[in-house]
N, C-alpha and C. Protein backbone atom coordinates (compact mmCIF):
# COMPACT_ATOMS: atom_id res chain seq x y z
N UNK A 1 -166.37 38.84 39.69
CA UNK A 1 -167.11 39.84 40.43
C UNK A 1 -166.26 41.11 40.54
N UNK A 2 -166.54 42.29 40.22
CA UNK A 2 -166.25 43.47 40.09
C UNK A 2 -165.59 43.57 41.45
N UNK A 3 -164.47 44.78 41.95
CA UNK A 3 -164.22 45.26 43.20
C UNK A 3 -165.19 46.51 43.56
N UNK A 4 -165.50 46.60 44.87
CA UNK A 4 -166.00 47.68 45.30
C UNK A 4 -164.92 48.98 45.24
N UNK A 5 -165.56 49.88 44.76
CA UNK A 5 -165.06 51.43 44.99
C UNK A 5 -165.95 52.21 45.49
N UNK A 6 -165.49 52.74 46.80
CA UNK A 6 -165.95 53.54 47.45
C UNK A 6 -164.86 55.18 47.77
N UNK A 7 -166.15 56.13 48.04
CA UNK A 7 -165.30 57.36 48.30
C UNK A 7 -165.44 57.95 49.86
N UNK A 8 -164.51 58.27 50.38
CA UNK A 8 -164.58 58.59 52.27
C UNK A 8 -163.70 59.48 52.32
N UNK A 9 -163.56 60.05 53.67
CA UNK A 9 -162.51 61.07 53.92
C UNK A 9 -161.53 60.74 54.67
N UNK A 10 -159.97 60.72 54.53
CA UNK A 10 -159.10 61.02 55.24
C UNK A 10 -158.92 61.49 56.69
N UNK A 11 -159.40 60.61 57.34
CA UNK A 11 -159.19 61.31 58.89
C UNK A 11 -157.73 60.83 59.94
N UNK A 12 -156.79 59.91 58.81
CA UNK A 12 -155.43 59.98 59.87
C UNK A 12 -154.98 59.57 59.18
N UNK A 13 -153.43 60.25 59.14
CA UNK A 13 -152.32 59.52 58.45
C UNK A 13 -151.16 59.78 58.79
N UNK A 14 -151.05 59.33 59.91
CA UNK A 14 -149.31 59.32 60.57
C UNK A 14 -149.13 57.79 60.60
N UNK A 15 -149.31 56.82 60.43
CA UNK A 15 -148.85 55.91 59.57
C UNK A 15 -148.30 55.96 58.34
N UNK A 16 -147.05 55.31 58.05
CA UNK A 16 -146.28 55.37 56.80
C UNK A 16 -147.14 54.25 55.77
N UNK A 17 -147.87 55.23 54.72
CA UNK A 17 -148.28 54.23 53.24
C UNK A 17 -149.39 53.73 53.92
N UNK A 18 -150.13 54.23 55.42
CA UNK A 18 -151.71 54.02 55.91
C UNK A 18 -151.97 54.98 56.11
N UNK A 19 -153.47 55.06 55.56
CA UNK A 19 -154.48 56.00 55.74
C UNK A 19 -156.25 55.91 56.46
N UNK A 20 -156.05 56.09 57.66
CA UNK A 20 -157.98 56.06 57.88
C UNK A 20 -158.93 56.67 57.39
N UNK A 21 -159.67 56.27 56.68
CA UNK A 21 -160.64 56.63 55.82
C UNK A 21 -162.12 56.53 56.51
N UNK A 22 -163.08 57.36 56.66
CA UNK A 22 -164.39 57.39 57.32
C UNK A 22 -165.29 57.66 55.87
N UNK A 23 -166.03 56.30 56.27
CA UNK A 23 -167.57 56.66 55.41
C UNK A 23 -168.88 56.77 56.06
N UNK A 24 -169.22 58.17 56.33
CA UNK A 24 -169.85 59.03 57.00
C UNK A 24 -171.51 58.89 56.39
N UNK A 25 -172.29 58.43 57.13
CA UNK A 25 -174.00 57.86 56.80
C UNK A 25 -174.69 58.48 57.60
N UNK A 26 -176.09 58.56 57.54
CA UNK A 26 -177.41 58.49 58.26
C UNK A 26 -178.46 57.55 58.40
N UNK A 27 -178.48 56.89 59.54
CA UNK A 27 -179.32 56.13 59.74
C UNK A 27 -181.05 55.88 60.27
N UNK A 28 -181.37 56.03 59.99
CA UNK A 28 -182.99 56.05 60.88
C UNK A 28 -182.84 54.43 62.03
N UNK A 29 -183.08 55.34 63.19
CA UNK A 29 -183.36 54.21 64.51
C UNK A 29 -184.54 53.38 63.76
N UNK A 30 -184.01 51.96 64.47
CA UNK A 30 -185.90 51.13 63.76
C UNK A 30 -186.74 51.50 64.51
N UNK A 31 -186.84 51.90 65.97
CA UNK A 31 -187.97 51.71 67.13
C UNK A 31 -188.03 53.30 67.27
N UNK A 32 -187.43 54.86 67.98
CA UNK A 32 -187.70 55.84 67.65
C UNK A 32 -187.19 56.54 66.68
N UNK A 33 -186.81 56.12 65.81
CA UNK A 33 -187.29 56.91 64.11
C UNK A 33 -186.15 58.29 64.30
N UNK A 34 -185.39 58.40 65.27
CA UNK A 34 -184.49 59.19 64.84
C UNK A 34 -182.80 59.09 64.09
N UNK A 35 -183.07 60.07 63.32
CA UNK A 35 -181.72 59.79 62.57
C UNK A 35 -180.60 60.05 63.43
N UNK A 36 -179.44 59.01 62.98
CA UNK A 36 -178.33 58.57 63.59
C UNK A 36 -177.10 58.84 62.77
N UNK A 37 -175.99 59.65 63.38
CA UNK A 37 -174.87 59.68 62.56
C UNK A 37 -173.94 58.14 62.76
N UNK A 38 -173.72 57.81 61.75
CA UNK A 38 -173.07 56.88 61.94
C UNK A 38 -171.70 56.69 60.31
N UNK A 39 -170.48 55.53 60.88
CA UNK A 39 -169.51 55.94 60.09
C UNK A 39 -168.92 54.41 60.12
N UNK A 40 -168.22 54.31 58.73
CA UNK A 40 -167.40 52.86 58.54
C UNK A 40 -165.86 53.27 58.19
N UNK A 41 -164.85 52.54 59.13
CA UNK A 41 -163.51 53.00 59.14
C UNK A 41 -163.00 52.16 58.13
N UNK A 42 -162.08 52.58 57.06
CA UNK A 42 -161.34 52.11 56.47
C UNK A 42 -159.98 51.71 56.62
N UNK A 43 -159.04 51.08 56.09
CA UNK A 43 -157.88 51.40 56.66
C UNK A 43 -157.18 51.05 55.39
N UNK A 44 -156.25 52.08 54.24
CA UNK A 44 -156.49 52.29 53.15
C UNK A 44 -155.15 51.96 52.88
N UNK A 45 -154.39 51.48 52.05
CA UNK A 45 -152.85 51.39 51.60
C UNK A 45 -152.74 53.26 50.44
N UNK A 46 -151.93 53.39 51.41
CA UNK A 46 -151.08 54.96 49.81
C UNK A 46 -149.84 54.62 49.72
N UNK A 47 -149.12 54.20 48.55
CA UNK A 47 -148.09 53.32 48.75
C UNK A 47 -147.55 55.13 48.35
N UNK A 48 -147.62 55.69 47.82
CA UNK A 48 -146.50 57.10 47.53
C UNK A 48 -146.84 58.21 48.88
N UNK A 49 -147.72 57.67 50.19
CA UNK A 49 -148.15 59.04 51.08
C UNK A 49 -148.68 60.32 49.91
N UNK A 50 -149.72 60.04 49.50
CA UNK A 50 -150.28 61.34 48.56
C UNK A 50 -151.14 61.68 49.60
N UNK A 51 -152.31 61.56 50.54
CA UNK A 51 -153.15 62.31 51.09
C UNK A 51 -153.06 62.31 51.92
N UNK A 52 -153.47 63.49 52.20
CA UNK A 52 -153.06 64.28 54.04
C UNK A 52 -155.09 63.91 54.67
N UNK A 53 -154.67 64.44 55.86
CA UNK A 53 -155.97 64.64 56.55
C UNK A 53 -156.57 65.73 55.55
N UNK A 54 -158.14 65.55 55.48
CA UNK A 54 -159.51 65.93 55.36
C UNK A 54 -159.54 65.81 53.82
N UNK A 55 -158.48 65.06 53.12
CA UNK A 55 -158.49 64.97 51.45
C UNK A 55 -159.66 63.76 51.50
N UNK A 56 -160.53 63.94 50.40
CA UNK A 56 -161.39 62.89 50.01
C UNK A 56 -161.14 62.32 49.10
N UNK A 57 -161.23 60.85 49.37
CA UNK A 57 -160.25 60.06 48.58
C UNK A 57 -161.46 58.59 47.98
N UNK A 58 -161.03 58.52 46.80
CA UNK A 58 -161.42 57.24 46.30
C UNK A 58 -160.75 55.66 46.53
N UNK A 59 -161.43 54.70 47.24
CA UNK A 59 -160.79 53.85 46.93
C UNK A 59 -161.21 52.16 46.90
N UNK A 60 -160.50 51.30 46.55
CA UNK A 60 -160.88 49.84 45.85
C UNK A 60 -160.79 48.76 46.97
N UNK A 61 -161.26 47.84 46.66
CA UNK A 61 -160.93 46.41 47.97
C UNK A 61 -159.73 45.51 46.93
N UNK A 62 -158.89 45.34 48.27
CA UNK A 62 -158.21 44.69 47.45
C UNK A 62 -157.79 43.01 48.27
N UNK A 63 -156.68 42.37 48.11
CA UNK A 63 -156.58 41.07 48.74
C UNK A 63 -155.75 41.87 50.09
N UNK A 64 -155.81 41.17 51.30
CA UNK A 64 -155.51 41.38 52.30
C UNK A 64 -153.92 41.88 52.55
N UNK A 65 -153.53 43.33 52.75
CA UNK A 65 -152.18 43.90 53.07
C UNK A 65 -151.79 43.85 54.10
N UNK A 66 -152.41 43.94 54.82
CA UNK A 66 -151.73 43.28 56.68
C UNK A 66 -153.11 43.16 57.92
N UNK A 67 -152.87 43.21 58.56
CA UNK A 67 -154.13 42.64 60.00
C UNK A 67 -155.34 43.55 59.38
N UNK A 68 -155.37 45.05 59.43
CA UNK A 68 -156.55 45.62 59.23
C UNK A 68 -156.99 46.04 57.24
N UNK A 69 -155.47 46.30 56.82
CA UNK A 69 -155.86 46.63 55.53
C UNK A 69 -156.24 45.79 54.66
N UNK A 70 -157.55 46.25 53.85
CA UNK A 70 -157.97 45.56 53.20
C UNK A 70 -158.48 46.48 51.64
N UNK A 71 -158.19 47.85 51.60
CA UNK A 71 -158.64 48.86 50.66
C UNK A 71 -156.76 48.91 50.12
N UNK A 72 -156.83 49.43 48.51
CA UNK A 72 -155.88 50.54 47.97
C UNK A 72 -156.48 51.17 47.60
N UNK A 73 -155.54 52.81 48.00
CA UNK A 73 -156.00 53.76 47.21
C UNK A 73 -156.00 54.16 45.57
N UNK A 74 -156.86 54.50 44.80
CA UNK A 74 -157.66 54.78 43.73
C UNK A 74 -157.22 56.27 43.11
N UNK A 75 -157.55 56.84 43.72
CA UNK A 75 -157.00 58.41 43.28
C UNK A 75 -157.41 59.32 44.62
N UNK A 76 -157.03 60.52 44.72
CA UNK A 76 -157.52 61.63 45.42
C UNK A 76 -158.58 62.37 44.64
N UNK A 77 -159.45 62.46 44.99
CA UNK A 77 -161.20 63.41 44.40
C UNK A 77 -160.79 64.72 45.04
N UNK A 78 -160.88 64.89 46.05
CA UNK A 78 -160.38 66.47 46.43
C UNK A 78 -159.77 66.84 47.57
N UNK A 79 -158.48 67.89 47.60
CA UNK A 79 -157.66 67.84 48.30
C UNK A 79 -158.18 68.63 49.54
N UNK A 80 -157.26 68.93 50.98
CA UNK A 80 -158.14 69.31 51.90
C UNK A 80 -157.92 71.06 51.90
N UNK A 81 -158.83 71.83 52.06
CA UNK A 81 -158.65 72.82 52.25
C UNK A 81 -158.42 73.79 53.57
N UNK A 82 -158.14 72.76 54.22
CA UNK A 82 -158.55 73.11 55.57
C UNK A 82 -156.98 73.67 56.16
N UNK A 83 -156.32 74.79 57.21
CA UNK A 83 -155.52 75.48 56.81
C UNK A 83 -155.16 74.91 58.49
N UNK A 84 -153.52 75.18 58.50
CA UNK A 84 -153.07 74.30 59.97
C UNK A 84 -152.55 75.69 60.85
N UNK A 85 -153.67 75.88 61.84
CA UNK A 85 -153.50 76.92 62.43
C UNK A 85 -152.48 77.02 63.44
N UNK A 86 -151.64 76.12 63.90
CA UNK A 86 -150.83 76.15 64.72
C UNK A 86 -149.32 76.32 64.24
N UNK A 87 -149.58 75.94 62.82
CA UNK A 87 -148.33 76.35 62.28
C UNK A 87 -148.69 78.16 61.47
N UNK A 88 -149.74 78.21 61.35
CA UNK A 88 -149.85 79.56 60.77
C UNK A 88 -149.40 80.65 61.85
N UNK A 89 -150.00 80.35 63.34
CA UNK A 89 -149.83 81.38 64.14
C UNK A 89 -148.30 81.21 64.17
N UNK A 90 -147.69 80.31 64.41
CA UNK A 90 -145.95 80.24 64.57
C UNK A 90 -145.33 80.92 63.53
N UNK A 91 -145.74 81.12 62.64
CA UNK A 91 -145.10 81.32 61.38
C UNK A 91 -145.22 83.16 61.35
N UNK A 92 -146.47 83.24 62.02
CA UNK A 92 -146.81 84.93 62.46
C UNK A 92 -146.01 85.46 63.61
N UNK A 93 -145.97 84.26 64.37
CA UNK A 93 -144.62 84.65 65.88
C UNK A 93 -143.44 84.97 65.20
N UNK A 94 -142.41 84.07 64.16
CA UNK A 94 -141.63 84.29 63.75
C UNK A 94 -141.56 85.06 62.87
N UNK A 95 -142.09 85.35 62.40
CA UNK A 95 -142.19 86.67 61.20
C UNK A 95 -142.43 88.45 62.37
N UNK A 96 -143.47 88.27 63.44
CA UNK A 96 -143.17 89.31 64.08
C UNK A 96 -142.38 89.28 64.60
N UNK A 97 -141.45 88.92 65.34
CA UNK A 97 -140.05 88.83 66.01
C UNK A 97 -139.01 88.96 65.38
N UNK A 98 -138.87 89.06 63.76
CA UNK A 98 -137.73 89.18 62.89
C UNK A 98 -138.16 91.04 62.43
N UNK A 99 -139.36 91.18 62.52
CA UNK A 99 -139.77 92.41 62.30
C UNK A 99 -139.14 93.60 63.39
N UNK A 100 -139.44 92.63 64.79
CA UNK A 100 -139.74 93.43 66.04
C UNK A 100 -137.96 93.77 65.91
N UNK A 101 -137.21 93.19 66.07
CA UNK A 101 -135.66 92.63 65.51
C UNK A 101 -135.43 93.77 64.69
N UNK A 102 -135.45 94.03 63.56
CA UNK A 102 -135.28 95.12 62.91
C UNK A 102 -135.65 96.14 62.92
N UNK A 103 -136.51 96.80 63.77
CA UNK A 103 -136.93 97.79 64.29
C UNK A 103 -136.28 98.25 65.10
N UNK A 104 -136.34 97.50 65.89
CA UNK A 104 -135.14 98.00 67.23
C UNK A 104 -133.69 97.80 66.50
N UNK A 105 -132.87 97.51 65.92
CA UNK A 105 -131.71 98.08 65.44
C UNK A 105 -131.84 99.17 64.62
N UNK A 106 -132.94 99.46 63.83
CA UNK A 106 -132.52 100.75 63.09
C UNK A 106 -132.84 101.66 64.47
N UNK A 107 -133.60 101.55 65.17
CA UNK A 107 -134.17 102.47 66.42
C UNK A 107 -132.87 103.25 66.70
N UNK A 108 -131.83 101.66 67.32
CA UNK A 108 -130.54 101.75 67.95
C UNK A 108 -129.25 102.80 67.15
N UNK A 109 -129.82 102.42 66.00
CA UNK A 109 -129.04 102.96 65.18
C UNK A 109 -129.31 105.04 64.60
N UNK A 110 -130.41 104.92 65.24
CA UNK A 110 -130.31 106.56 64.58
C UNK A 110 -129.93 107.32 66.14
């Protein structure tokens, strides 16, 4: 019997060589007929740490790696584009303050 491959997204990986993987559905209620978000957690082996959060990732069932894992990862389908704003603004603090810094010494200086 073939393994299942499935594709989900990356939603945690501060575990070393684990990754949570969400496979994100719509369901119709049986009794009022409204659609339902609903999601199946993975819990994925990356033995090299290749994917970060929001990368969508392919991956296989394999024989049991510890209490919850039961997937390896397959490949990465697409990486995340999504940009880490808390390090961007820091990175703008420190960059204006090395600016602000050199301004005021040439200031000092004429």
């Amino acid at each position: 019997m073939p393994k299942k491959v499935l594709v989900g997204v990356v939603m945690n990986d501060k575990a070393s060589k684990t990754r949570r993987v969400e496979i994100a559905r719509l369901e119709r209620h049986p009794k009022y007929k409204k659609i339902i978000r609903k999601k199946t957690v993975c819990h994925v082996h990356d033995e090299n740490n290749e994917s970060a959060v929001g990368d969508v990732v392919e991956f296989e069932e394999s024989s049991p790696l510890s209490h919850l894992k039961r997937w390896k990862l397959v490949r990465i389908v697409e990486k995340s584009r999504a940009v880490d704003l808390a390090a961007l603004r820091a990175a703008r603090r420190q960059g204006g303050t090395e600016q602000q810094d050199t301004l005021a010494k040439l200031s000092d200086g004429e």
